[in-house]
Protein backbone atom coordinates (compact mmCIF):
# COMPACT_ATOMS: atom_id res chain seq x y z
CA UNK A 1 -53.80 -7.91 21.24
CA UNK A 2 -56.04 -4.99 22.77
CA UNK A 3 -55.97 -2.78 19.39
CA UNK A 4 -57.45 -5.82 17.48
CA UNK A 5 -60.60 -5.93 19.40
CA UNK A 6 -62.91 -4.35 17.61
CA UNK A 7 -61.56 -5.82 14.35
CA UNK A 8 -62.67 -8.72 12.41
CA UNK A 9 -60.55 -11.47 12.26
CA UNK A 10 -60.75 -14.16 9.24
CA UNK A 11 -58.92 -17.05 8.35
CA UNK A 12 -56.54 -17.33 5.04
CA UNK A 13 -58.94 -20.45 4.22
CA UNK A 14 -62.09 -18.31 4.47
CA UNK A 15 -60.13 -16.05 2.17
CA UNK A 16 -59.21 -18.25 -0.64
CA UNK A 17 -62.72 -20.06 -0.68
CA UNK A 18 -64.35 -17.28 -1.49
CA UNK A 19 -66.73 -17.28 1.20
CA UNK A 20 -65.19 -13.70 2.64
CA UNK A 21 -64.78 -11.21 -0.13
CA UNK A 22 -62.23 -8.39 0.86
CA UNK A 23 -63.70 -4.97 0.17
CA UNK A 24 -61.08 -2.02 0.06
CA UNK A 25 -62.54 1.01 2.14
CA UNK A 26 -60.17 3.07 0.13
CA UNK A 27 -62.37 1.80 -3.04
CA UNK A 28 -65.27 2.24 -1.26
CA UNK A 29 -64.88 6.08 0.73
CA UNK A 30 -64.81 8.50 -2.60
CA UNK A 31 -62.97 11.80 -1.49
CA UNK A 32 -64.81 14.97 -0.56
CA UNK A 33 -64.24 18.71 -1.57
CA UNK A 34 -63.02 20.14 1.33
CA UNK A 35 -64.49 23.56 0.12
CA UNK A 36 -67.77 21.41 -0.68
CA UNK A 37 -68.56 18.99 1.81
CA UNK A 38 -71.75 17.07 -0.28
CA UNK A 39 -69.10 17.45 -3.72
CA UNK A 40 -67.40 14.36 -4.47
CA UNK A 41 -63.53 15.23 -6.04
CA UNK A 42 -63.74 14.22 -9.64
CA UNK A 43 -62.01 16.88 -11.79
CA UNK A 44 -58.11 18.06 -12.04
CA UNK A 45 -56.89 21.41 -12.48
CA UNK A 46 -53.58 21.03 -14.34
CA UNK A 47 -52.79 24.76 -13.81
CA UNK A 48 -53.04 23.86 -9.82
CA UNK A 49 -51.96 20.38 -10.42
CA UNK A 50 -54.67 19.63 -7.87
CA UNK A 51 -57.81 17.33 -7.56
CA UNK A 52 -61.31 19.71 -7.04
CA UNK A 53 -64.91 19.38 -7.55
CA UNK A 54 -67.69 20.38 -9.88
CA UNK A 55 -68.18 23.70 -8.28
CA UNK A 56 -64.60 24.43 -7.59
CA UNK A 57 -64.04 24.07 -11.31
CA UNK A 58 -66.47 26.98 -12.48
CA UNK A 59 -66.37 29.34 -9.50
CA UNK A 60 -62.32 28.87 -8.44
CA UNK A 61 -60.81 27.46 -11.77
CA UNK A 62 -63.00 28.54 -14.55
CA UNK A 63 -59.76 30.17 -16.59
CA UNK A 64 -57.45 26.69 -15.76
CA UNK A 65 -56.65 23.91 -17.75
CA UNK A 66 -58.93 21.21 -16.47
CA UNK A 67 -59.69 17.14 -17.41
CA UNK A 68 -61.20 14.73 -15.69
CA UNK A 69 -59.95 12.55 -13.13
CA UNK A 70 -60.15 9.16 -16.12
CA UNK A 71 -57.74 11.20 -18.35
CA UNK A 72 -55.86 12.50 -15.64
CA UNK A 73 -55.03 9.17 -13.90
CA UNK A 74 -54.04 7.95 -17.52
CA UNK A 75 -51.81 11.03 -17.76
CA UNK A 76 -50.94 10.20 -14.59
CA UNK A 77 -49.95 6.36 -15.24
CA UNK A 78 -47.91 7.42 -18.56
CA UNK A 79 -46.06 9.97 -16.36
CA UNK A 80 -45.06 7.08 -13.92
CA UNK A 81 -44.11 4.69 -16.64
CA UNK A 82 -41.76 7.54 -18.32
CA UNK A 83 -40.58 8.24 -14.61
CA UNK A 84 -39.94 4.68 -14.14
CA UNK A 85 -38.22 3.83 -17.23
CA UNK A 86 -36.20 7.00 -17.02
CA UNK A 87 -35.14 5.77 -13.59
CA UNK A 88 -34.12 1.90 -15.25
CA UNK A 89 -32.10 3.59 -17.67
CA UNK A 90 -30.27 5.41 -15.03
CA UNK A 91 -30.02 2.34 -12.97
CA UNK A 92 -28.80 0.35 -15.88
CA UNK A 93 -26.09 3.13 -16.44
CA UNK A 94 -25.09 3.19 -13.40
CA UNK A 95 -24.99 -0.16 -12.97
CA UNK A 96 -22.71 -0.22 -16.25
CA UNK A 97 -20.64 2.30 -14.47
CA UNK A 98 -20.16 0.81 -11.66
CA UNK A 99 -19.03 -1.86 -13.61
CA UNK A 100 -16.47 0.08 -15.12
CA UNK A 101 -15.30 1.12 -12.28
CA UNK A 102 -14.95 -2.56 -10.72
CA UNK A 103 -13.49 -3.27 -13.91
CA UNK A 104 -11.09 -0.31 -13.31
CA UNK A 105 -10.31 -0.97 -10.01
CA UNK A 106 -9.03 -4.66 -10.47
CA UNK A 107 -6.63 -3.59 -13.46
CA UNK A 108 -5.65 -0.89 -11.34
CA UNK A 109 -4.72 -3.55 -8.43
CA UNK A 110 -3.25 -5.34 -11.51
CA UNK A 111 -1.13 -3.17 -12.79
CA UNK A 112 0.03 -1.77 -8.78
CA UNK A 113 0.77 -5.21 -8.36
CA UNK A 114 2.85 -5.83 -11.66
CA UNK A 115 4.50 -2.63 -10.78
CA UNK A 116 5.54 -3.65 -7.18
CA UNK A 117 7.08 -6.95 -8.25
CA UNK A 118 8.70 -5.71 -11.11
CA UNK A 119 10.55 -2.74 -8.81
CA UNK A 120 11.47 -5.80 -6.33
CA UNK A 121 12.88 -8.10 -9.47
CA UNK A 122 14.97 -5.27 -10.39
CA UNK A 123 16.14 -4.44 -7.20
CA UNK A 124 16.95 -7.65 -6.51
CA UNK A 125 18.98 -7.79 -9.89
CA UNK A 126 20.58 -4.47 -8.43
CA UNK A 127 21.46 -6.16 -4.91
CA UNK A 128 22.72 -9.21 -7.12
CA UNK A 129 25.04 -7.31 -9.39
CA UNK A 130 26.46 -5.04 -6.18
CA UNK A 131 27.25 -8.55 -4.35
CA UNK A 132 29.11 -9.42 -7.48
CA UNK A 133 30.80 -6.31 -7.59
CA UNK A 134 31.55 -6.87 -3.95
CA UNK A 135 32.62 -10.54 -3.75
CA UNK A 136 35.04 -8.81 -6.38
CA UNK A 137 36.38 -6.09 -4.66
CA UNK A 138 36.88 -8.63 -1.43
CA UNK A 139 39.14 -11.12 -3.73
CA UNK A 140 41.40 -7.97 -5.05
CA UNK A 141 41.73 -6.43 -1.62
CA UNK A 142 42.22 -9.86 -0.55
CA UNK A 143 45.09 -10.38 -3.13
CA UNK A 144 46.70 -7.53 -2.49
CA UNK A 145 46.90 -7.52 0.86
CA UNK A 146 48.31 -11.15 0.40
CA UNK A 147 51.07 -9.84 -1.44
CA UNK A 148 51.86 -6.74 0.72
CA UNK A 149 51.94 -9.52 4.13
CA UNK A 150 54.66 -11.59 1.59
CA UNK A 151 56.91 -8.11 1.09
CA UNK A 152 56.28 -6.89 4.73
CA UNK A 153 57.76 -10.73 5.68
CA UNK A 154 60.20 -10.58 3.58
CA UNK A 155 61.34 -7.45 4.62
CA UNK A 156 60.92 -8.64 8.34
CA UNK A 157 63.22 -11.75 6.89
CA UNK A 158 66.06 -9.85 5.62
CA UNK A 159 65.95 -6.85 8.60
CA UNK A 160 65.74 -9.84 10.93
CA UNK A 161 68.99 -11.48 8.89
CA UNK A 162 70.90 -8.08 8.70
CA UNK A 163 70.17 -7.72 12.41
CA UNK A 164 71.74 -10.99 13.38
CA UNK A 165 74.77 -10.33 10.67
CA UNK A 166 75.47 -7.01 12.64
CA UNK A 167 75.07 -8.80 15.80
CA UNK A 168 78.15 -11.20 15.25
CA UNK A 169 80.41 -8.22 13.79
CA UNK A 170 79.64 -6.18 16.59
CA UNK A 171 80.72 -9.11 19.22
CA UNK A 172 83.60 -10.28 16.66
CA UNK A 173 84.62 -6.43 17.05
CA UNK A 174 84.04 -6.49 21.35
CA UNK A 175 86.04 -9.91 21.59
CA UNK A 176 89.11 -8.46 19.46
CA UNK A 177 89.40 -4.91 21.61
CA UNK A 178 89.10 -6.98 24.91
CA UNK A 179 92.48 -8.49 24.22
CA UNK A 180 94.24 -4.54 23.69
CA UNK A 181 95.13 -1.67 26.41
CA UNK A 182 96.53 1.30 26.35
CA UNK A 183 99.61 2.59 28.61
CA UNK A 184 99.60 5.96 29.82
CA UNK A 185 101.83 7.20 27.55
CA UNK A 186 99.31 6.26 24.99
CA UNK A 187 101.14 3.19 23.52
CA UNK A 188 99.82 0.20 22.76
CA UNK A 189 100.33 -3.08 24.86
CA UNK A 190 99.04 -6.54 24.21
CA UNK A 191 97.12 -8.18 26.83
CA UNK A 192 98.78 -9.89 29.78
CA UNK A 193 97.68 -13.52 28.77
CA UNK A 194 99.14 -13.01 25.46
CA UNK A 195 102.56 -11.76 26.99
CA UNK A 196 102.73 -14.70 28.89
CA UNK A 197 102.01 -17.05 26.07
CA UNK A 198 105.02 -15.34 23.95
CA UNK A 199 107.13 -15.39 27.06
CA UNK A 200 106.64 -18.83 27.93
CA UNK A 201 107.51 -19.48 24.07
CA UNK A 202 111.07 -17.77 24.28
């Protein structure tokens, strides 16, 4: 690795044996003023919530509220521990809401679910109590149209009987005119057959 070049490399053994001692150059490179180049940064303005130097502080910020940067990182630290446990009571709140709303949400399902199946348990009682009502209705349709098919028969029956009553009249009626005739003076004469019969009788 080309960027590592000009770095020092040491091993995590070196490390914990103490024989290389890690040195922070953040520790080690103390901020300068940018106004004053030679001024190291060790006051804070709280008016500019900024970090300046000795000179800064009389000539720029003489009329400010100023501390040093010891008290101001302790200010600092308590402000980031109130900021902190402000932010794990919110997160404990929310967390408590959101499991509320978890909480909410499954009796919700619940209670949608309950709902559903008791709408199907009483529609099915519905359907149940029409297919009564309809197995019902069949049997008395059925039962009367029974009975009408026994009149209509017997009707048929008797029509049918009547019929075949009238039948025999009316040939009883054909076979007695075939024997009679009429002369054309309008008197009646028995049949020829019949004359015969009587005549061969004298």
């Amino acid at each position: 690795m080309t960027f590592m070049k000009s770095h020092k490399i040491y091993t995590l053994a070196q490390l914990r044996s103490g024989e290389i001692v890690y040195k922070s150059k953040l520790r080690e490179d103390i901020p300068q003023c940018g106004n004053h180049p030679d001024q190291n940064l060790n006051v804070y303005c709280n008016t500019c919530q900024q970090v300046i130097c000795t000179p800064c502080s009389v000539l720029d910020h003489a009329k400010h509220s100023l501390i040093g940067l010891p008290v101001a990182f302790e200010k600092c630290q308590k402000k980031v521990k109130e900021l902190v446990a402000r932010v794990g009571k919110s997160k404990t709140k929310l967390n408590n809401t959101i499991e509320k709303t978890c909480k909410s949400r499954k009796k919700l399902n619940t209670m949608f679910a309950n709902t559903k199946k008791k709408i199907t348990e009483k529609a099915n009682q519905e359907v149940a109590k029409i297919r009564q009502e309809e197995q019902k209705l069949l049997k008395e349709t059925d039962r009367i149209y029974q009975k009408r098919v026994t009149t209509f028969d017997a009707a048929q029956a008797n029509n049918s009987k009547d019929v075949t009553q009238t039948e025999h009249k009316l040939e009883e009626e054909c076979d007695s005119l075939l024997g009679i005739t009429f002369t054309s003076d309008g008197e009646l004469v028995v049949a020829a057959q019949r004359s015969v019969q009587v005549y061969h009788r004298v």
